[in-house]
Protein backbone atom coordinates (compact mmCIF):
# COMPACT_ATOMS: atom_id res chain seq x y z
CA UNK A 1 80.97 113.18 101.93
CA UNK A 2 83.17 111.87 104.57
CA UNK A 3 86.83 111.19 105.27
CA UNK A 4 88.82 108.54 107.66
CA UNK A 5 91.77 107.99 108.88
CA UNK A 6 92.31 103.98 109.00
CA UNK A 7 94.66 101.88 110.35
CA UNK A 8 94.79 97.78 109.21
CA UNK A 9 96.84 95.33 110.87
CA UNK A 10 97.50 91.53 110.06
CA UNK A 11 98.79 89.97 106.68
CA UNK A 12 98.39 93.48 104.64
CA UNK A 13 102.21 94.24 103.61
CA UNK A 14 104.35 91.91 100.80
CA UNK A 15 100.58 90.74 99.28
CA UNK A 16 99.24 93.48 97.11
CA UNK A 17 97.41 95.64 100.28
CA UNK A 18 98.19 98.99 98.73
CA UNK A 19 97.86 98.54 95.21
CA UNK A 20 94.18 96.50 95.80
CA UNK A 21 93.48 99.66 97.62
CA UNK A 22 93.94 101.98 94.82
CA UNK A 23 91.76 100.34 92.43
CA UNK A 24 89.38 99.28 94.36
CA UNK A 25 89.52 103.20 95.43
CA UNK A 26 88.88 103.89 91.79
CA UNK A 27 85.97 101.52 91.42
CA UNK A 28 84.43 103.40 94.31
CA UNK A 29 85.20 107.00 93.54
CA UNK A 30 86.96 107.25 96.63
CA UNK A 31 89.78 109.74 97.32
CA UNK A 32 93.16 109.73 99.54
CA UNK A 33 96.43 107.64 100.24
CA UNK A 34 97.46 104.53 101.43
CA UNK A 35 101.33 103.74 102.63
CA UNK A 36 103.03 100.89 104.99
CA UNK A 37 103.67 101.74 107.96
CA UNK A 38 106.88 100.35 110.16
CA UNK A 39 105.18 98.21 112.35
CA UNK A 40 103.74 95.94 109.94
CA UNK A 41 100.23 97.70 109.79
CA UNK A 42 98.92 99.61 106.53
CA UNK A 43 97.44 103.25 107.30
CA UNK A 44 94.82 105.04 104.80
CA UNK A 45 93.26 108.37 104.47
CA UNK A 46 90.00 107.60 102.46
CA UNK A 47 87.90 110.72 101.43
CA UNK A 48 83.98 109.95 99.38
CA UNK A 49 80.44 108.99 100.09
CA UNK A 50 80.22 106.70 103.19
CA UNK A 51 78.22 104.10 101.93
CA UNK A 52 80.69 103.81 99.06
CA UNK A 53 83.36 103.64 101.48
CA UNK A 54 82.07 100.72 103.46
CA UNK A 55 81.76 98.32 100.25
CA UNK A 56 85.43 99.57 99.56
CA UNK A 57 86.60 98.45 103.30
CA UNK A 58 83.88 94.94 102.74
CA UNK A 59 86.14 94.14 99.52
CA UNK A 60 89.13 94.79 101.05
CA UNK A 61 88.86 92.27 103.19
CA UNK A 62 87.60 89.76 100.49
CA UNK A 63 89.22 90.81 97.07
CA UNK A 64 92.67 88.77 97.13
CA UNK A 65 93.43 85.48 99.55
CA UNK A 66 96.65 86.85 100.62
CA UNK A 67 95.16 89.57 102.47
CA UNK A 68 94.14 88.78 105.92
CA UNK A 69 92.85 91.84 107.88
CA UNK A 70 93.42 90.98 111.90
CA UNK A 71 92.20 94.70 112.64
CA UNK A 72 90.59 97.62 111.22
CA UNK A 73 90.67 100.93 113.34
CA UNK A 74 88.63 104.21 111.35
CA UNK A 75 88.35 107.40 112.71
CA UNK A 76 86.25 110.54 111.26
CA UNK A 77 89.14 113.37 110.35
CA UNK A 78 88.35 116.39 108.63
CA UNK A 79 87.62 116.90 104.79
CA UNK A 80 90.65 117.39 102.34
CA UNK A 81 89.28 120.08 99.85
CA UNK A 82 89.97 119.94 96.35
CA UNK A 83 91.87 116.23 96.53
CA UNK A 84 90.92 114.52 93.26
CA UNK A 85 92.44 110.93 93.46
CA UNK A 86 93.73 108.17 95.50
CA UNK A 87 97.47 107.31 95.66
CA UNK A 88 99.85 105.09 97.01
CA UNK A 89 102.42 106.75 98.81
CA UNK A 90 106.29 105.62 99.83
């Protein structure tokens, strides 16, 4: 079990980004958030099993043609006990 923190930068807000995160989340039993930030960018905390979470960030960047991911940044944080699901936050 392992958690990131990621940020994504390119065409990833007004095309789905968030909500193709969730479900594909789902599919993966992955836990966590993902909002828009200001700037453009899309930041996620993403909580599971690491191999699992690198065929959730490989489909993200091929599940819908409007997505176009310039740049991925991930960064090991600490574990969030006792988090069940993964949500889309405003």
């Amino acid at each position: 079990m392992i958690r990131y923190h990621i940020l994504v930068s390119g065409r990833v807000q007004g095309v789905g980004f968030r909500y193709t995160a969730s479900h594909l989340a789902s599919l993966y039993n992955l836990t966590g958030w993902v909002r828009n930030c200001y700037d453009g960018s899309v930041e996620m905390e993403v909580q599971g099993d690491p191999g699992n979470i690198d065929f959730f960030i490989q489909k993200l960047k091929t599940e819908s043609r409007w997505i176009r991911i310039r740049s991925l940044e991930k960064k090991q944080i600490p574990l969030e006990s006792g988090e069940t699901v993964f949500h889309v936050r405003y």
